[in-house]
PDB file of N, CA and C in Angstrom:
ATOM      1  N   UNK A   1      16.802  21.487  81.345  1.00  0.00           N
ATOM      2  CA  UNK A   1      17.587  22.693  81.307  1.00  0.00           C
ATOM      3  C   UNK A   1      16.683  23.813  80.784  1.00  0.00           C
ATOM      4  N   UNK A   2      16.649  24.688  81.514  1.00  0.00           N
ATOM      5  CA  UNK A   2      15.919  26.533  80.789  1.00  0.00           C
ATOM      6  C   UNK A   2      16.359  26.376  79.753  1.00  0.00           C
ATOM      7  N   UNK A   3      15.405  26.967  78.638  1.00  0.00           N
ATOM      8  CA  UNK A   3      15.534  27.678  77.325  1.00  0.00           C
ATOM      9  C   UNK A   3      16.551  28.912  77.267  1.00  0.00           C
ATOM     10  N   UNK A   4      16.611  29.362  78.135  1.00  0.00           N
ATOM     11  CA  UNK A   4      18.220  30.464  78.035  1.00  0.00           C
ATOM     12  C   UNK A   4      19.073  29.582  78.187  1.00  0.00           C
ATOM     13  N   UNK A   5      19.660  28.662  79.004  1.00  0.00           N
ATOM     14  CA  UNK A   5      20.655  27.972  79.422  1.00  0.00           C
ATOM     15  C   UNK A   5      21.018  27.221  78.437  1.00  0.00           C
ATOM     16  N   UNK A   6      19.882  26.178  77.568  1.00  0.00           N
ATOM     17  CA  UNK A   6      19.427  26.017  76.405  1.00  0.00           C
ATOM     18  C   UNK A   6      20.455  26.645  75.335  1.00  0.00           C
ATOM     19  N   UNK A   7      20.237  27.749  75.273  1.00  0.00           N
ATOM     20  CA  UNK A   7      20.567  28.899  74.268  1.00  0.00           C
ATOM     21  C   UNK A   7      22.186  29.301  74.464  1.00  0.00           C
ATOM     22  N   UNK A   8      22.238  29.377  75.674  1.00  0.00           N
ATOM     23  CA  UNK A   8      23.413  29.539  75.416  1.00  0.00           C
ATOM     24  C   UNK A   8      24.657  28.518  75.172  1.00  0.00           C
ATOM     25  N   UNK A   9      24.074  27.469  75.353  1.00  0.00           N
ATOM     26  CA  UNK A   9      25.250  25.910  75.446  1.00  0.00           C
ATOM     27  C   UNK A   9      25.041  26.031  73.438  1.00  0.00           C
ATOM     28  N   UNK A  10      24.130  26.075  73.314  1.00  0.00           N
ATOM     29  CA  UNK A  10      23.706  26.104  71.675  1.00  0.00           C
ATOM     30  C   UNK A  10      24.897  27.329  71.281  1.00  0.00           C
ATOM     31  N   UNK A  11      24.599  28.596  71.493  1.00  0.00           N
ATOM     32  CA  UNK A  11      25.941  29.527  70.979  1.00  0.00           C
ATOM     33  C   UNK A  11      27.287  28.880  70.854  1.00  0.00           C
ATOM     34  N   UNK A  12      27.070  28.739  72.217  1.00  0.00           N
ATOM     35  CA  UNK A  12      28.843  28.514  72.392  1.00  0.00           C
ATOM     36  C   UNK A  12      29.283  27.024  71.718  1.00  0.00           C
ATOM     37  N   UNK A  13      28.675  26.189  71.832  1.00  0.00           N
ATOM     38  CA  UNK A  13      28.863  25.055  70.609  1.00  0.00           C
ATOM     39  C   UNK A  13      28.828  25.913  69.451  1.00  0.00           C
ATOM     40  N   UNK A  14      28.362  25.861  68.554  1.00  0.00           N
ATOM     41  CA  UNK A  14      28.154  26.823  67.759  1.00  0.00           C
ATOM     42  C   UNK A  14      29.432  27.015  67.005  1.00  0.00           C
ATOM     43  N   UNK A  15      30.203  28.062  68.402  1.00  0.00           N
ATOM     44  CA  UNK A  15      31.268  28.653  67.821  1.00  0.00           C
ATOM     45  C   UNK A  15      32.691  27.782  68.204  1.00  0.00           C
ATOM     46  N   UNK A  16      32.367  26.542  69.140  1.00  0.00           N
ATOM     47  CA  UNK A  16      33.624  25.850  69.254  1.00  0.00           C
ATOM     48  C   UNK A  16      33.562  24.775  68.033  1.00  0.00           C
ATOM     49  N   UNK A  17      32.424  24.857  66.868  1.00  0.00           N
ATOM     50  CA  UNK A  17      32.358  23.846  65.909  1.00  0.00           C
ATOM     51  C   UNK A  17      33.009  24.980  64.656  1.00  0.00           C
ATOM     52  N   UNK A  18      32.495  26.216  64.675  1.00  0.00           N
ATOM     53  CA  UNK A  18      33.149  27.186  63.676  1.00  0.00           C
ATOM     54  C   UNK A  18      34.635  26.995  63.845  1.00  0.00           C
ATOM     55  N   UNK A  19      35.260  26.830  65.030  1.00  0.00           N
ATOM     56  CA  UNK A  19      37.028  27.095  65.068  1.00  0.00           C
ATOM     57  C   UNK A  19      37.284  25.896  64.440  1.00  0.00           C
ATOM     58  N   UNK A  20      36.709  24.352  65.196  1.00  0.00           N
ATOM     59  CA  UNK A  20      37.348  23.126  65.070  1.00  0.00           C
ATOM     60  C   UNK A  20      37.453  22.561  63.514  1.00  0.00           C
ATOM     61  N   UNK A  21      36.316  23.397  62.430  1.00  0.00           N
ATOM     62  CA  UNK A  21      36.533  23.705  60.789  1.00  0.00           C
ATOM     63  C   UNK A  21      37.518  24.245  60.586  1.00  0.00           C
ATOM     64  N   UNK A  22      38.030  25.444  61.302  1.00  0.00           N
ATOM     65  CA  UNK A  22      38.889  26.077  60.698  1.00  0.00           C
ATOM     66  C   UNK A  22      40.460  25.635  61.547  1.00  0.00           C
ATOM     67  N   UNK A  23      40.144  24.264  62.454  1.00  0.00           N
ATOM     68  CA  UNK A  23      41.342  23.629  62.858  1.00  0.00           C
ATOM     69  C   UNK A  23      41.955  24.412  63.839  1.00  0.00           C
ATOM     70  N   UNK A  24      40.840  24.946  64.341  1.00  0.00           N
ATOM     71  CA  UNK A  24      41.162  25.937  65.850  1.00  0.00           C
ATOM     72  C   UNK A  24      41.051  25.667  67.212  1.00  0.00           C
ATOM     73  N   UNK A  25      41.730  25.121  68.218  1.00  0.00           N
ATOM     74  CA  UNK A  25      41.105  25.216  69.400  1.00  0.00           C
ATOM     75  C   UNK A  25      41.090  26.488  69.822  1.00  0.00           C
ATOM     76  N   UNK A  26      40.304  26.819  71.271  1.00  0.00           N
ATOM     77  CA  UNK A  26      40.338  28.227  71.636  1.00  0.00           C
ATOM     78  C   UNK A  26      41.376  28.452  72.454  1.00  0.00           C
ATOM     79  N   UNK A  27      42.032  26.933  73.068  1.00  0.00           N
ATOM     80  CA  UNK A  27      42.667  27.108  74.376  1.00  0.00           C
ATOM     81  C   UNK A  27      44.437  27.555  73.882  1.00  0.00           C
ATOM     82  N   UNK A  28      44.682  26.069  73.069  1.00  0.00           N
ATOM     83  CA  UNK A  28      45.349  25.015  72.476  1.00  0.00           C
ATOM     84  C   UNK A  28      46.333  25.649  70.862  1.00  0.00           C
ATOM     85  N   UNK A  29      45.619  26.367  70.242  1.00  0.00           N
ATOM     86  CA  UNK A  29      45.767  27.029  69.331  1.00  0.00           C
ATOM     87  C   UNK A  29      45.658  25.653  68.118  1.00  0.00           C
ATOM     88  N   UNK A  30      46.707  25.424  67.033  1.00  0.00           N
ATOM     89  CA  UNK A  30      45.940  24.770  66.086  1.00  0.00           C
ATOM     90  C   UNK A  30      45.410  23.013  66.173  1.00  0.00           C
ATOM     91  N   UNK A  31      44.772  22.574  65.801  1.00  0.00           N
ATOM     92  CA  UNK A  31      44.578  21.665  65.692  1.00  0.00           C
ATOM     93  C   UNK A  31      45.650  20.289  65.012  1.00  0.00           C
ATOM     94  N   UNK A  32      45.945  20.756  64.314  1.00  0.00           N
ATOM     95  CA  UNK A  32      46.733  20.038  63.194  1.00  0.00           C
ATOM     96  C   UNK A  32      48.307  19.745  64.002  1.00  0.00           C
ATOM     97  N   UNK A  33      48.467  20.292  64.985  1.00  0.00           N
ATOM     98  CA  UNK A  33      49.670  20.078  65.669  1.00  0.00           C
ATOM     99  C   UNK A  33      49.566  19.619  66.998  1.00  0.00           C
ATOM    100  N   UNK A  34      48.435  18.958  67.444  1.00  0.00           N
ATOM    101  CA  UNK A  34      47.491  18.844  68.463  1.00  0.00           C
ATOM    102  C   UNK A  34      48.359  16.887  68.403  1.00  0.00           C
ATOM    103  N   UNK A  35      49.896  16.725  69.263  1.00  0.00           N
ATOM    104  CA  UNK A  35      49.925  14.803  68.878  1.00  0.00           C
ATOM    105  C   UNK A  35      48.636  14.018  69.670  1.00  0.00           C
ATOM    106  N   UNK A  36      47.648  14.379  70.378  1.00  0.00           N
ATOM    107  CA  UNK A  36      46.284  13.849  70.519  1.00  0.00           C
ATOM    108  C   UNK A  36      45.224  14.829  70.300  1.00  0.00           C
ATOM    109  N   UNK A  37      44.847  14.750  68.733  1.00  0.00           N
ATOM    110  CA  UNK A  37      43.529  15.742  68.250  1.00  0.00           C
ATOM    111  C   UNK A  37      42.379  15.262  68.937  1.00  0.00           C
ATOM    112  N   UNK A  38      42.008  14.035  69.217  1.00  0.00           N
ATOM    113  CA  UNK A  38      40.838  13.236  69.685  1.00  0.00           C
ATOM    114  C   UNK A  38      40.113  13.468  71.109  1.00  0.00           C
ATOM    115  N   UNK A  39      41.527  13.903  72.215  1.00  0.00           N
ATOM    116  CA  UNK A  39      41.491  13.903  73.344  1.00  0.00           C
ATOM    117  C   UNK A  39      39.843  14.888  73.488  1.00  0.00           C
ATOM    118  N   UNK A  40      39.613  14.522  75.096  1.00  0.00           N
ATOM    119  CA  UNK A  40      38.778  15.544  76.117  1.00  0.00           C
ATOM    120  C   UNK A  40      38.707  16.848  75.888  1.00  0.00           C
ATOM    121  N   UNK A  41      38.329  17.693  75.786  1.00  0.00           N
ATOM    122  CA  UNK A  41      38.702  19.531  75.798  1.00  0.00           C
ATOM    123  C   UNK A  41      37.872  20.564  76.381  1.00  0.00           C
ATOM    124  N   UNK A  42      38.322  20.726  77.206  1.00  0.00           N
ATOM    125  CA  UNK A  42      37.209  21.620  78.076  1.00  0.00           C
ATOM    126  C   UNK A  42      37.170  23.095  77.328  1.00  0.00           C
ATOM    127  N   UNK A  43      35.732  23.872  78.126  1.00  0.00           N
ATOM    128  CA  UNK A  43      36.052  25.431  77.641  1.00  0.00           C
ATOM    129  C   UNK A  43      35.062  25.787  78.644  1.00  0.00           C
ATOM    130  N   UNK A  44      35.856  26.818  79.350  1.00  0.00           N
ATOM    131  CA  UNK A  44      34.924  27.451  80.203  1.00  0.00           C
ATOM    132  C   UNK A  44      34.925  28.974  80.531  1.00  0.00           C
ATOM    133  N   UNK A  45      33.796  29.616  80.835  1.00  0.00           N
ATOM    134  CA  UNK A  45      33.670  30.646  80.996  1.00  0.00           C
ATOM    135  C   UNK A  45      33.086  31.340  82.599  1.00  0.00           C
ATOM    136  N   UNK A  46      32.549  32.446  82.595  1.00  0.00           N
ATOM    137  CA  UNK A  46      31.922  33.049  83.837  1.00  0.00           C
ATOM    138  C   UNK A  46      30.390  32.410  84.228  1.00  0.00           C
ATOM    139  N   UNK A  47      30.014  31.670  83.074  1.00  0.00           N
ATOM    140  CA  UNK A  47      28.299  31.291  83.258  1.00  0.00           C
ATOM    141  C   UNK A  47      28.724  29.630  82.945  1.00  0.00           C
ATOM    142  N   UNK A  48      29.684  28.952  82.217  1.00  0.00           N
ATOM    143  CA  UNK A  48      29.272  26.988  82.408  1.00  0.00           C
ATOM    144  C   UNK A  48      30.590  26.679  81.910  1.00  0.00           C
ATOM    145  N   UNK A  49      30.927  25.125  81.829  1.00  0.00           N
ATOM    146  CA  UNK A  49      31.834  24.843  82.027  1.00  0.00           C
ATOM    147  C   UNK A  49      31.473  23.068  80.850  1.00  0.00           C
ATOM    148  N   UNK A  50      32.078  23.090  80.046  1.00  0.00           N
ATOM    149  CA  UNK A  50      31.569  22.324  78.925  1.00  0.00           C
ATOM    150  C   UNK A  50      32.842  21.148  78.606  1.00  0.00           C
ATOM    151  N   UNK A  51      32.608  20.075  78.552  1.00  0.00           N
ATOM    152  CA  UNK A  51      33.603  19.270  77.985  1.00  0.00           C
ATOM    153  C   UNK A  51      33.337  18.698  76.383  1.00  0.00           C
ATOM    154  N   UNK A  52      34.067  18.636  76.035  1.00  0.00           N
ATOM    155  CA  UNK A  52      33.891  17.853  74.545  1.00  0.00           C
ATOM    156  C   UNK A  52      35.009  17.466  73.802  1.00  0.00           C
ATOM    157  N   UNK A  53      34.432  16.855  72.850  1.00  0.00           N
ATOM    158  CA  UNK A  53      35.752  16.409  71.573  1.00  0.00           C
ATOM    159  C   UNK A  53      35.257  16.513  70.575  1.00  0.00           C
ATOM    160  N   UNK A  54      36.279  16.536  69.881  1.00  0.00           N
ATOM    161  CA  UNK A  54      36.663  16.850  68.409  1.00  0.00           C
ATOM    162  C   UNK A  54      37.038  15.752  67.523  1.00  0.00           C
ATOM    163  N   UNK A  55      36.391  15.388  66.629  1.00  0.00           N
ATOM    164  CA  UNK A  55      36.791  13.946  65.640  1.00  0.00           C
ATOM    165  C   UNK A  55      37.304  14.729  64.048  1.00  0.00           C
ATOM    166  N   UNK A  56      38.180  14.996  64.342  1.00  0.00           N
ATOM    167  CA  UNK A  56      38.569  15.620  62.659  1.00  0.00           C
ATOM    168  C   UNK A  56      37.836  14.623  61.332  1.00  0.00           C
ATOM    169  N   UNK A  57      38.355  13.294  61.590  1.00  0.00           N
ATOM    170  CA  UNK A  57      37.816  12.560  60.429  1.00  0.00           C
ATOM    171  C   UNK A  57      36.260  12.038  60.417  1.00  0.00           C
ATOM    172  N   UNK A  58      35.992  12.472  61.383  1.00  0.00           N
ATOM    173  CA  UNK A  58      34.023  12.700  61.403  1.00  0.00           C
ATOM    174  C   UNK A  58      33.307  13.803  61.033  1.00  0.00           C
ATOM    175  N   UNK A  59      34.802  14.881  60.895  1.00  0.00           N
ATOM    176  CA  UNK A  59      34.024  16.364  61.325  1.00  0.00           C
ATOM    177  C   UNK A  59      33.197  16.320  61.720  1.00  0.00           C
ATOM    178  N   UNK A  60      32.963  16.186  63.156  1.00  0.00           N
ATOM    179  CA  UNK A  60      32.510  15.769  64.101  1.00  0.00           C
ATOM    180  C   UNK A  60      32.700  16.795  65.290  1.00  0.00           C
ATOM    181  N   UNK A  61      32.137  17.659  66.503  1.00  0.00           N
ATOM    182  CA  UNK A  61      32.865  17.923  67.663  1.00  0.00           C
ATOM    183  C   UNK A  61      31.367  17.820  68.702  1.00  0.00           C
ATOM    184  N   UNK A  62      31.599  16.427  69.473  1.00  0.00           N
ATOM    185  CA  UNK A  62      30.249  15.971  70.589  1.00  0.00           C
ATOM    186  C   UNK A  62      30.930  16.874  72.035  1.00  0.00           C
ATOM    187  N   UNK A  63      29.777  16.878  72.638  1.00  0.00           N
ATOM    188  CA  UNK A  63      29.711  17.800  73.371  1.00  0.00           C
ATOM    189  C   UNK A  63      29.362  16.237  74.515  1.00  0.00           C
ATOM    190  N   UNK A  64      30.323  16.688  75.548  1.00  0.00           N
ATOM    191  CA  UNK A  64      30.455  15.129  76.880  1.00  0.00           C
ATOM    192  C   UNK A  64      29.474  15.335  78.056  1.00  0.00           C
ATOM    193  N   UNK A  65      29.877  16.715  78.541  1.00  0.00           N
ATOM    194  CA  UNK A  65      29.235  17.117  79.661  1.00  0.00           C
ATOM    195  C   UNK A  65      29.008  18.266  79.944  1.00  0.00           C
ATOM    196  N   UNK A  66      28.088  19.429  80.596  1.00  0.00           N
ATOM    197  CA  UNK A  66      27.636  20.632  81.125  1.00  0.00           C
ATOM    198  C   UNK A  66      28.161  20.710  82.130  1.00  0.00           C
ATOM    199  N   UNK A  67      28.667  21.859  82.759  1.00  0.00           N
ATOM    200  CA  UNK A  67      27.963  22.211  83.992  1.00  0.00           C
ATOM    201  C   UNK A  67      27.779  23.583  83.912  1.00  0.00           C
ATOM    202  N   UNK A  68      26.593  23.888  84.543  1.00  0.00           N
ATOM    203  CA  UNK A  68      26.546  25.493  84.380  1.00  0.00           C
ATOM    204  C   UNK A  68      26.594  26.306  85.878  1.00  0.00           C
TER     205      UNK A  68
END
């Protein structure tokens, strides 16, 4: 993967690990009321298209798949 492309999967993780602290999805709204917190969760924008999850009791959020 390019070092921009790189860069930007890095941002945007980044900031889907800042919400999932503060028990935020972006889509979904809170976490804590989420009856499957664990599940799949996509987020996508105009430039890629990202899957991941969220492990509250790992504080934890892995990143599954790209596409850009």
């Amino acid at each position: 993967m390019p070092t921009a492309q790189q860069e930007l999967v890095s941002a945007v993780m980044d900031g889907l690990v800042d919400l999932a602290s503060l028990g935020i999805d972006p889509k979904d709204g809170s976490l804590y009321e989420d009856p499957n917190p664990m599940r799949l969760r996509t987020y996508e924008d105009e430039r890629l298209l990202l899957w991941y999850q969220t492990i509250p009791h790992r504080r934890r959020v892995y990143l599954k798949r790209i596409n850009l």
